[in-house]
Protein backbone atom coordinates (compact mmCIF):
# COMPACT_ATOMS: atom_id res chain seq x y z
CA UNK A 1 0.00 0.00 0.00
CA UNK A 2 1.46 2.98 -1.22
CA UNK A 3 1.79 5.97 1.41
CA UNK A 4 0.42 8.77 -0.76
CA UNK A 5 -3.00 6.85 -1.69
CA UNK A 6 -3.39 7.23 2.06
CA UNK A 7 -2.71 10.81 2.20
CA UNK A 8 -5.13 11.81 -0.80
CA UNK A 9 -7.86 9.66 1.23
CA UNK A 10 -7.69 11.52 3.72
CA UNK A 11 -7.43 14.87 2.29
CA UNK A 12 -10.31 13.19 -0.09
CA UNK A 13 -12.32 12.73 3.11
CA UNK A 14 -11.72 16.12 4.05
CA UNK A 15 -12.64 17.76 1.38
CA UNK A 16 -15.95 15.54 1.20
CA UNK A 17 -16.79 16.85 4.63
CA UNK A 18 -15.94 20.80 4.09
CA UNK A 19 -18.52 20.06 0.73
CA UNK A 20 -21.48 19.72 3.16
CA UNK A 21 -21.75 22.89 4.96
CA UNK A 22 -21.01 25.36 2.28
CA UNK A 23 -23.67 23.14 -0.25
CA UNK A 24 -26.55 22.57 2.39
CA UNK A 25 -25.83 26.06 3.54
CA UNK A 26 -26.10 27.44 0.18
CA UNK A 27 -28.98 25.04 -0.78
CA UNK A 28 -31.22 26.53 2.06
CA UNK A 29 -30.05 29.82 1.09
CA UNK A 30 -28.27 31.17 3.80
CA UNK A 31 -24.97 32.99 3.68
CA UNK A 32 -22.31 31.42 4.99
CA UNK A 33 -18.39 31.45 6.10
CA UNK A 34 -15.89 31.30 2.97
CA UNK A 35 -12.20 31.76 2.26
CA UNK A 36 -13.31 34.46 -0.44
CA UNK A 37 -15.77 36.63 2.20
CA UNK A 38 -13.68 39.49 3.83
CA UNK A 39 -12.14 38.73 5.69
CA UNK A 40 -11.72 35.51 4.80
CA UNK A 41 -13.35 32.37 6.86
CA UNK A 42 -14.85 34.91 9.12
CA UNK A 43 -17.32 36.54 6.96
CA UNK A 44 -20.62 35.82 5.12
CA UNK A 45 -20.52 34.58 1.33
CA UNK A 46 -23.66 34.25 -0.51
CA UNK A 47 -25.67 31.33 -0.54
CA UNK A 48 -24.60 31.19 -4.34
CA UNK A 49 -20.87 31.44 -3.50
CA UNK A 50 -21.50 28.75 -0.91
CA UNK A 51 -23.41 26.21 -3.20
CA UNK A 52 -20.22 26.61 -5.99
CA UNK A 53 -17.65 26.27 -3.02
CA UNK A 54 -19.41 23.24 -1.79
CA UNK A 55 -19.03 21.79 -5.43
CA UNK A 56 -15.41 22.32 -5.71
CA UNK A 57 -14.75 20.49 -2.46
CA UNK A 58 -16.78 18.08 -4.12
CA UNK A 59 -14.98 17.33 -6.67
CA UNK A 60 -11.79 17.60 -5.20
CA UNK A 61 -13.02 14.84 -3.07
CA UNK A 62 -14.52 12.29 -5.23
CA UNK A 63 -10.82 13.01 -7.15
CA UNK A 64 -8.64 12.52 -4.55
CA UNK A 65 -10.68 9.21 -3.12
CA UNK A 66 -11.29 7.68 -6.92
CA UNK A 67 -8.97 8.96 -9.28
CA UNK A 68 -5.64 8.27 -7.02
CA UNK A 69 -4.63 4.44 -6.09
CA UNK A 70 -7.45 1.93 -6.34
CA UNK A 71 -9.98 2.83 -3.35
CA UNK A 72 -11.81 0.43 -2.09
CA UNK A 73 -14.52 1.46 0.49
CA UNK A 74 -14.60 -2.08 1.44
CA UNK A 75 -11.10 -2.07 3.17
CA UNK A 76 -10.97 -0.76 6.89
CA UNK A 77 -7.71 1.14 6.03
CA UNK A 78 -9.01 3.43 2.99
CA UNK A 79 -12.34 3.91 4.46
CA UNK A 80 -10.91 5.35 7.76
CA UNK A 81 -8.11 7.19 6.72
CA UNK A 82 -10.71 9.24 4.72
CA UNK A 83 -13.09 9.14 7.91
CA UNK A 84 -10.32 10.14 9.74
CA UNK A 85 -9.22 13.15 7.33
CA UNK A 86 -13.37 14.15 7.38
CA UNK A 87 -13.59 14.10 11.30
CA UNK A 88 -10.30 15.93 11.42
CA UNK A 89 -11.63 18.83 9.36
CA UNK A 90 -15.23 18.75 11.12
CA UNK A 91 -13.85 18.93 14.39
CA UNK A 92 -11.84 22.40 13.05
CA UNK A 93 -14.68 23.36 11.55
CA UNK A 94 -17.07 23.41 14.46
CA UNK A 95 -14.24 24.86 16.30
CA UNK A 96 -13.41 27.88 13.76
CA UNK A 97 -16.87 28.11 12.86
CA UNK A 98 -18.53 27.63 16.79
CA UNK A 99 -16.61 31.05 17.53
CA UNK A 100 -18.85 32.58 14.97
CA UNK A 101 -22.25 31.26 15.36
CA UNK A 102 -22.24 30.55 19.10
CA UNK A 103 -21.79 26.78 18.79
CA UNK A 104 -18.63 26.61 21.19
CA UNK A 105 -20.54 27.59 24.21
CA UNK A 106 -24.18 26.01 23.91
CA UNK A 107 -25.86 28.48 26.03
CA UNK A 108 -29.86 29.05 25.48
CA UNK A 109 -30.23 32.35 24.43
């Protein structure tokens, strides 16, 4: 098993789960969080933005995962290294993103 099929299936899981926000966000039109709002990651995008961001990370996704080594969802190692890469980047995510939208402190409001 080659090293670097790893790597992209993890970064391929990553990208799968950064896809999900911005596409559902975007999808329900609501702005959200982007690395092209100003500044970026902080502020809004448009729902629009969101739902073509969420597409990219798609993309890059199903590329990295099917288009790099032979992937086989089947096998324990390639299906959690990318599980691992997408609960890597969702844990940032709610971290970065928590500060934001009051998800780091669960306080009724």
């Amino acid at each position: 098993m080659n090293w670097v099929h790893l790597v992209s299936y993890f970064f391929g899981g990553a990208f799968l789960a950064n896809a999900i926000p911005h596409f559902v966000s975007g999808s329900m039109g609501r702005p959200f969080q982007s690395p092209f709002a100003k500044p970026p990651g902080e502020g809004f995008s448009s729902s629009t933005v969101n739902v073509l961001w969420g597409m990219v990370n798609a993309v890059a996704g199903y590329l990295l995962l099917l288009h790099v080594g032979e992937f086989d969802i089947k096998s324990p190692i390639h299906a959690g290294v990318a599980m691992l890469g997408a609960l890597f980047l969702s844990v940032s995510m709610a971290r970065h993103f928590g500060k934001f939208n009051g998800g780091n402190s669960p306080e009724r409001q």
